[in-house]
C-alpha atoms as a PDB file:
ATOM      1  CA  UNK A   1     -23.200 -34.034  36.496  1.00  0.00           C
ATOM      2  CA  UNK A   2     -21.205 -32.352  34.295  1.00  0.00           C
ATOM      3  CA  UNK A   3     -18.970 -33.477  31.689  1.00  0.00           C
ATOM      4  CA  UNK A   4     -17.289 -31.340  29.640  1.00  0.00           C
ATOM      5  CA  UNK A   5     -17.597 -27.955  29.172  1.00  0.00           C
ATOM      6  CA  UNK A   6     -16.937 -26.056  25.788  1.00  0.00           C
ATOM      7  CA  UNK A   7     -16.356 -22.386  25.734  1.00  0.00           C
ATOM      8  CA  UNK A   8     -13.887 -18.884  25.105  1.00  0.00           C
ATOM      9  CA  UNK A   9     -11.198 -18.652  27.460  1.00  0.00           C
ATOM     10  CA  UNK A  10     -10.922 -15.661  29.206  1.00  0.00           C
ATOM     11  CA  UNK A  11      -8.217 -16.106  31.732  1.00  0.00           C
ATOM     12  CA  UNK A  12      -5.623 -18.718  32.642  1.00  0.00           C
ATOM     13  CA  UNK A  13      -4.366 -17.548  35.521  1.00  0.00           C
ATOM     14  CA  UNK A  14      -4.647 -18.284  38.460  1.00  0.00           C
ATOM     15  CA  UNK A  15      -7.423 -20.169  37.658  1.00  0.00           C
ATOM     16  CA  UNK A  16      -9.018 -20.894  34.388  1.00  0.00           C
ATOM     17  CA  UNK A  17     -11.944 -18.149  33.619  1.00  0.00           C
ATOM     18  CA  UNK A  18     -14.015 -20.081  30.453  1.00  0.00           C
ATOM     19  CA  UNK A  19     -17.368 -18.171  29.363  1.00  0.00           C
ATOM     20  CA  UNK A  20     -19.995 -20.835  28.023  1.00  0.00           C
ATOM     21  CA  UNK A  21     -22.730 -18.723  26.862  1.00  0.00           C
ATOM     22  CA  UNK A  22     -23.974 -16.138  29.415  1.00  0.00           C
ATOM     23  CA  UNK A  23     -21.921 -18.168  32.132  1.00  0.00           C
ATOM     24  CA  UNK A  24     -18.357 -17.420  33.250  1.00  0.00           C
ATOM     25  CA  UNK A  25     -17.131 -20.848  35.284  1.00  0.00           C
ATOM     26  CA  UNK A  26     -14.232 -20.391  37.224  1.00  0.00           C
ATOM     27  CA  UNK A  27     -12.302 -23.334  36.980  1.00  0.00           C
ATOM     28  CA  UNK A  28      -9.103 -25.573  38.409  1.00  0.00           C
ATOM     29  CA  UNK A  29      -6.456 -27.014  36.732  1.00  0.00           C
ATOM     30  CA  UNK A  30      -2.921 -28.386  36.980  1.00  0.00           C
ATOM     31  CA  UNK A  31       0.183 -26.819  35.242  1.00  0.00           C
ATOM     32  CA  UNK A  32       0.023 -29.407  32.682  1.00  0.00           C
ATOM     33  CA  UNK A  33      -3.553 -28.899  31.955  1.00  0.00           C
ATOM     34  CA  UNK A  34      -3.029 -24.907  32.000  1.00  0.00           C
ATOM     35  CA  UNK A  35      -0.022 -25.444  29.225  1.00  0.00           C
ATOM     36  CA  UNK A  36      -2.040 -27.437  26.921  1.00  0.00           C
ATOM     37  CA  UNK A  37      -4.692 -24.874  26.599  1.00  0.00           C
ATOM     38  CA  UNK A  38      -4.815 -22.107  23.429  1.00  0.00           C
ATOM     39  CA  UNK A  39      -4.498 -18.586  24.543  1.00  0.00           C
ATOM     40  CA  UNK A  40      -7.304 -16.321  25.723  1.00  0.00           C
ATOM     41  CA  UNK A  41     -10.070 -15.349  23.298  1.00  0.00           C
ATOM     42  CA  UNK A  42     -10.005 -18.961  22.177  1.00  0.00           C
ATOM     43  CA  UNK A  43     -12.218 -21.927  22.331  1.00  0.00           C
ATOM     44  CA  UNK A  44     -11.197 -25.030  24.042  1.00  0.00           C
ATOM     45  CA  UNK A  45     -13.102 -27.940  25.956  1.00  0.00           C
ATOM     46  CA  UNK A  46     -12.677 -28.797  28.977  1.00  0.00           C
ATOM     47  CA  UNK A  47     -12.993 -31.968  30.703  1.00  0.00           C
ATOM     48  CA  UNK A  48     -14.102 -31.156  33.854  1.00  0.00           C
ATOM     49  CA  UNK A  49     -14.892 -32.805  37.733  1.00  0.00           C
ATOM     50  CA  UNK A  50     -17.644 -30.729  39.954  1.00  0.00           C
ATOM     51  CA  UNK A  51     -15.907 -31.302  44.059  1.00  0.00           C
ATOM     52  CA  UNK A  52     -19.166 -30.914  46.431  1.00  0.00           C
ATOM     53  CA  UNK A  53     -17.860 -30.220  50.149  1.00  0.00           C
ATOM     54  CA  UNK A  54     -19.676 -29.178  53.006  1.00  0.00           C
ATOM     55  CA  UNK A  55     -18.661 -25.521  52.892  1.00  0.00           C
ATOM     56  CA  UNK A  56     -17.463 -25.339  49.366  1.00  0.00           C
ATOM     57  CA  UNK A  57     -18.239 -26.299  45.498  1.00  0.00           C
ATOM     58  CA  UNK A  58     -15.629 -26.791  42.707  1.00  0.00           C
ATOM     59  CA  UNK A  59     -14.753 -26.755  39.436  1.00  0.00           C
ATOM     60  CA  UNK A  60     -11.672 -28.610  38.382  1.00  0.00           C
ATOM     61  CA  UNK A  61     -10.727 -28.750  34.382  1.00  0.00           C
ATOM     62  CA  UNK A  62      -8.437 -31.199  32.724  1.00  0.00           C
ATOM     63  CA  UNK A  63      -7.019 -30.634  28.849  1.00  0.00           C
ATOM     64  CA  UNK A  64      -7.509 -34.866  28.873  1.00  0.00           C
ATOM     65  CA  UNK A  65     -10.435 -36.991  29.834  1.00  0.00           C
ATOM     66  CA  UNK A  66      -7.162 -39.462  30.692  1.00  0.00           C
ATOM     67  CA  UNK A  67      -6.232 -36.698  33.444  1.00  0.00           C
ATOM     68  CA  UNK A  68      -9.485 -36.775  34.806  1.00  0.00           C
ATOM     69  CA  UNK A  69      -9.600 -40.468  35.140  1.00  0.00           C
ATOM     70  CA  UNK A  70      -6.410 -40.556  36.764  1.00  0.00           C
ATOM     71  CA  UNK A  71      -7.452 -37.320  39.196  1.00  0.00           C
ATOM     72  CA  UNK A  72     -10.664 -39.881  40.467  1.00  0.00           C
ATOM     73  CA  UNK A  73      -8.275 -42.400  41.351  1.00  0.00           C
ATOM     74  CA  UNK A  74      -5.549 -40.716  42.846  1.00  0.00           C
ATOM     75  CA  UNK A  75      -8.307 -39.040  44.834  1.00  0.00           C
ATOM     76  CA  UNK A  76      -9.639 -42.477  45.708  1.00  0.00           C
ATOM     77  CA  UNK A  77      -6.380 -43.019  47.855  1.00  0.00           C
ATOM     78  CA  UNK A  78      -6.711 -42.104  51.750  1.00  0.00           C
ATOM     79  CA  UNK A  79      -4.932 -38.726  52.200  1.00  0.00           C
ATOM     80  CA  UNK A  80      -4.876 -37.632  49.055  1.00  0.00           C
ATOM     81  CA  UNK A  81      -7.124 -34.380  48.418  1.00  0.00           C
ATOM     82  CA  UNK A  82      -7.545 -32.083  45.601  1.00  0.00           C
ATOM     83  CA  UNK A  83      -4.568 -30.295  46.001  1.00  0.00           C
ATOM     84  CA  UNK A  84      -2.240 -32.847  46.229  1.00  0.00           C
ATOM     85  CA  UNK A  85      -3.783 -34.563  43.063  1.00  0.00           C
ATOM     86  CA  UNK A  86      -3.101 -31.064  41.309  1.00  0.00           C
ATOM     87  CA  UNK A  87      -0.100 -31.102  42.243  1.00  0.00           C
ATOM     88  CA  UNK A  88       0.815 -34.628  41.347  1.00  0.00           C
ATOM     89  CA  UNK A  89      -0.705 -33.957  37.999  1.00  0.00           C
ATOM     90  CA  UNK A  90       1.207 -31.006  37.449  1.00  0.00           C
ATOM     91  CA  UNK A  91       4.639 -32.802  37.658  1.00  0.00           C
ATOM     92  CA  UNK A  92       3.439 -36.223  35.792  1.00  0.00           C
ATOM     93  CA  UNK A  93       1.600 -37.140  33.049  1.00  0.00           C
ATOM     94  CA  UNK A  94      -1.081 -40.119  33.528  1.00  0.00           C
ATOM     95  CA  UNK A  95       1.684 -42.471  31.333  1.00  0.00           C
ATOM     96  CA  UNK A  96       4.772 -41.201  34.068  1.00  0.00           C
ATOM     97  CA  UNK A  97       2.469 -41.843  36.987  1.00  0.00           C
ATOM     98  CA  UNK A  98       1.753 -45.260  35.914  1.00  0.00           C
ATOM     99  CA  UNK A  99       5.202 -46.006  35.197  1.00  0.00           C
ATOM    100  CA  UNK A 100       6.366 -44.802  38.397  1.00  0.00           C
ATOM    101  CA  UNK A 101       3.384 -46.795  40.439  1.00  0.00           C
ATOM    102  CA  UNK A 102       4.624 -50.589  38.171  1.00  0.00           C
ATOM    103  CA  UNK A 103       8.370 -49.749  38.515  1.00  0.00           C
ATOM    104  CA  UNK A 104       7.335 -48.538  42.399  1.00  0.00           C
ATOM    105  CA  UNK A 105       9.216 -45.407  42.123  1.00  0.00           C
ATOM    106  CA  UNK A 106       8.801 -43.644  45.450  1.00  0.00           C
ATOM    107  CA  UNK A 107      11.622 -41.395  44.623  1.00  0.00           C
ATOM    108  CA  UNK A 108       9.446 -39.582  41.921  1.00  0.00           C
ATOM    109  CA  UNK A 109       7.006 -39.309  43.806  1.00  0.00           C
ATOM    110  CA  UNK A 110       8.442 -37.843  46.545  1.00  0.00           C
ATOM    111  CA  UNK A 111       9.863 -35.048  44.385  1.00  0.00           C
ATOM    112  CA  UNK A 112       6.525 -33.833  43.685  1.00  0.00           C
ATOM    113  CA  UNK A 113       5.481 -30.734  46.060  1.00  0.00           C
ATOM    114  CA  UNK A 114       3.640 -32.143  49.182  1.00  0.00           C
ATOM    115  CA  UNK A 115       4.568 -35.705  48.740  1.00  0.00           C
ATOM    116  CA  UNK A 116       6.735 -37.476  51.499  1.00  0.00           C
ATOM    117  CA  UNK A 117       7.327 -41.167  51.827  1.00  0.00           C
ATOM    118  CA  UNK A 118       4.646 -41.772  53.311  1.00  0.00           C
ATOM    119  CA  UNK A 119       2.210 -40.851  51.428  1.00  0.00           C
ATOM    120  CA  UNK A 120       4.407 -41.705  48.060  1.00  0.00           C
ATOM    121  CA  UNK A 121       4.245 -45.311  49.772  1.00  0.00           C
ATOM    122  CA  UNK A 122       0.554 -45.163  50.414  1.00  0.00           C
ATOM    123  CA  UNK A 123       0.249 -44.099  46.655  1.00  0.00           C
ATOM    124  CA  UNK A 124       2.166 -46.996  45.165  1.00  0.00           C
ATOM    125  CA  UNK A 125       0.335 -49.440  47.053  1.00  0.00           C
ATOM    126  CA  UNK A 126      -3.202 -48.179  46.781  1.00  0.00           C
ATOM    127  CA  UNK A 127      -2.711 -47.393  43.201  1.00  0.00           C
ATOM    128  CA  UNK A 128      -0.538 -50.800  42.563  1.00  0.00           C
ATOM    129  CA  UNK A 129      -2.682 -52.240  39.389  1.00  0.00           C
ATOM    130  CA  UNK A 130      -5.022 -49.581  38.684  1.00  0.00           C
ATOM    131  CA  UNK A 131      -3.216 -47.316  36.353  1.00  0.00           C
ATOM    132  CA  UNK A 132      -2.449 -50.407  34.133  1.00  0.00           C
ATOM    133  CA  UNK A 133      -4.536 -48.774  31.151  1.00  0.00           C
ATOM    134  CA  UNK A 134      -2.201 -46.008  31.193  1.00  0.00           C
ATOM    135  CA  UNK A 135       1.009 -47.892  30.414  1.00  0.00           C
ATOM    136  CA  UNK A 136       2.371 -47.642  27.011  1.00  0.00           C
ATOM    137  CA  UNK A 137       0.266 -50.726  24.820  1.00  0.00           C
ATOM    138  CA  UNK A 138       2.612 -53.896  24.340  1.00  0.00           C
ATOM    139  CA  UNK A 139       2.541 -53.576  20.659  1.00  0.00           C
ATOM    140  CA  UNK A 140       3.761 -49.888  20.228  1.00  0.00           C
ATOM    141  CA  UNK A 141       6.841 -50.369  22.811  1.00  0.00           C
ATOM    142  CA  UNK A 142       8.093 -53.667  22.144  1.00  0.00           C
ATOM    143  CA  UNK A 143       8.936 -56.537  24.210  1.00  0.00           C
ATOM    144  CA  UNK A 144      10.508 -56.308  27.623  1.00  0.00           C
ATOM    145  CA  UNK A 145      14.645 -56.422  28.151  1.00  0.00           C
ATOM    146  CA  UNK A 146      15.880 -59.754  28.466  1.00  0.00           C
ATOM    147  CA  UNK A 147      12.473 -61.193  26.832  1.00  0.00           C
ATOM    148  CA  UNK A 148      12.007 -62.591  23.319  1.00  0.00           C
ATOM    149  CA  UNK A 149       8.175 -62.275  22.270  1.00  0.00           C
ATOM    150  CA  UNK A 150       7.523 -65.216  20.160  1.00  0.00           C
ATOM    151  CA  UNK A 151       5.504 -64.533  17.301  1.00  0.00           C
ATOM    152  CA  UNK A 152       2.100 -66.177  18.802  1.00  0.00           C
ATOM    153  CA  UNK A 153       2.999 -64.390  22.729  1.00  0.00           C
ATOM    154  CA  UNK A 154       2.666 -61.024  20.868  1.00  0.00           C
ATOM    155  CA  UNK A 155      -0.499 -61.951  18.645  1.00  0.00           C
ATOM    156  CA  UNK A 156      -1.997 -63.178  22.001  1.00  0.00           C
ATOM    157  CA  UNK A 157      -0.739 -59.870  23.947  1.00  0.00           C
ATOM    158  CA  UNK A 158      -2.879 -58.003  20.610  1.00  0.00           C
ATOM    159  CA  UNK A 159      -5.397 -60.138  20.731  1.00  0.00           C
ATOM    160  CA  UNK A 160      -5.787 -59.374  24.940  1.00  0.00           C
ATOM    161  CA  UNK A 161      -5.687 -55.888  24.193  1.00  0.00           C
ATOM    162  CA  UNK A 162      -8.374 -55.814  21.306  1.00  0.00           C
ATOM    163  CA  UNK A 163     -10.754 -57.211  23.509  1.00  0.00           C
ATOM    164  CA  UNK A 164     -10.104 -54.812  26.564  1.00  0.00           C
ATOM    165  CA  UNK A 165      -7.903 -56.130  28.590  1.00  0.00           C
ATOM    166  CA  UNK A 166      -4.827 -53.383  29.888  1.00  0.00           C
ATOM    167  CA  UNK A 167      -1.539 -54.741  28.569  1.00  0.00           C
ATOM    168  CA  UNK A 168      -0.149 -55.490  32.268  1.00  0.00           C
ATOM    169  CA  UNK A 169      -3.048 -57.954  32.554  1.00  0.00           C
ATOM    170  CA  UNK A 170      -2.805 -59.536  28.806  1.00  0.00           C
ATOM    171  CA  UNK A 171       0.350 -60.243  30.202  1.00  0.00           C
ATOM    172  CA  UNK A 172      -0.151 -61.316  33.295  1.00  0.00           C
ATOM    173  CA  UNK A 173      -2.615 -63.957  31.953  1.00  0.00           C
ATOM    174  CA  UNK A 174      -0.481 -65.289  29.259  1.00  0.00           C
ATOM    175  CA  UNK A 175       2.006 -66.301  32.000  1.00  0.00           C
END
């Protein structure tokens, strides 16, 4: 329903205040979204996520439309909620998260406020192969320890990625 929203910050604390027109919104964010924005009196857009619940309606910003993506799916996973999303993307960026989830790093995860092995576990497997498209690309990081790209493997691996596919599952299908 809505997008993005463009507009003159106001406020960024406690919660982002953004006038768009006549229209103040009140909006949500994470600690990493919050630092990325200009100071008040600027402009900035906003990538934003409406939250419809039966006794309340929400406005949650993100400085990235990569956060926002990542914010749906974390949501996605049983017993995670808005807060704890927050929260999760306040400590990690969409490229640590994905890292942690292929390397299955519950010990990150359970550094972040609210997060206990349980739900870190619950995380890592629910998420296990989603956040592929957040992982560095192949041809910016270079090939894996202990591996020797041949010169076709990493044309193929480019190839993969030019046509879509994340980099885990270029991979993946090359083996």
């Amino acid at each position: 329903m809505l997008d993005s929203l463009r507009g003159r910050i106001l406020a960024t604390e406690p919660e982002l205040l953004l006038a768009v027109g006549a229209v103040t919104f009140r909006v949500e964010n994470s600690e990493r979204t919050r630092s990325a924005l200009p100071c008040p009196e600027s402009e900035a857009l906003i990538f934003t996520e409406l939250v419809v619940r039966a006794d309340h309606l929400g406005l949650l910003g993100f400085a990235r439309p990569e956060e926002r993506s990542l914010y749906r799916r974390v949501t996605a996973v049983s017993g995670v909620g808005k807060r704890l999303a927050l929260a999760l993307l306040s400590e990690l960026s969409p490229e640590e998260l994905a890292q942690c989830v292929s390397g299955e790093d519950e010990n990150r995860l359970t550094r972040v406020s609210g997060i206990g092995k349980k739900t870190a576990s619950r995380l890592l497997l629910e998420l296990k192969g989603h956040l592929d498209e957040f992982l560095p690309d192949p041809g910016r990081r270079g090939p894996d320890p202990g591996t020797e790209e041949r010169p076709e493997r990493e044309e193929a691996l480019l190839a993969l990625g030019a046509l879509g596919m994340n980099p885990a599952g270029a991979r993946r299908a090359l083996e």
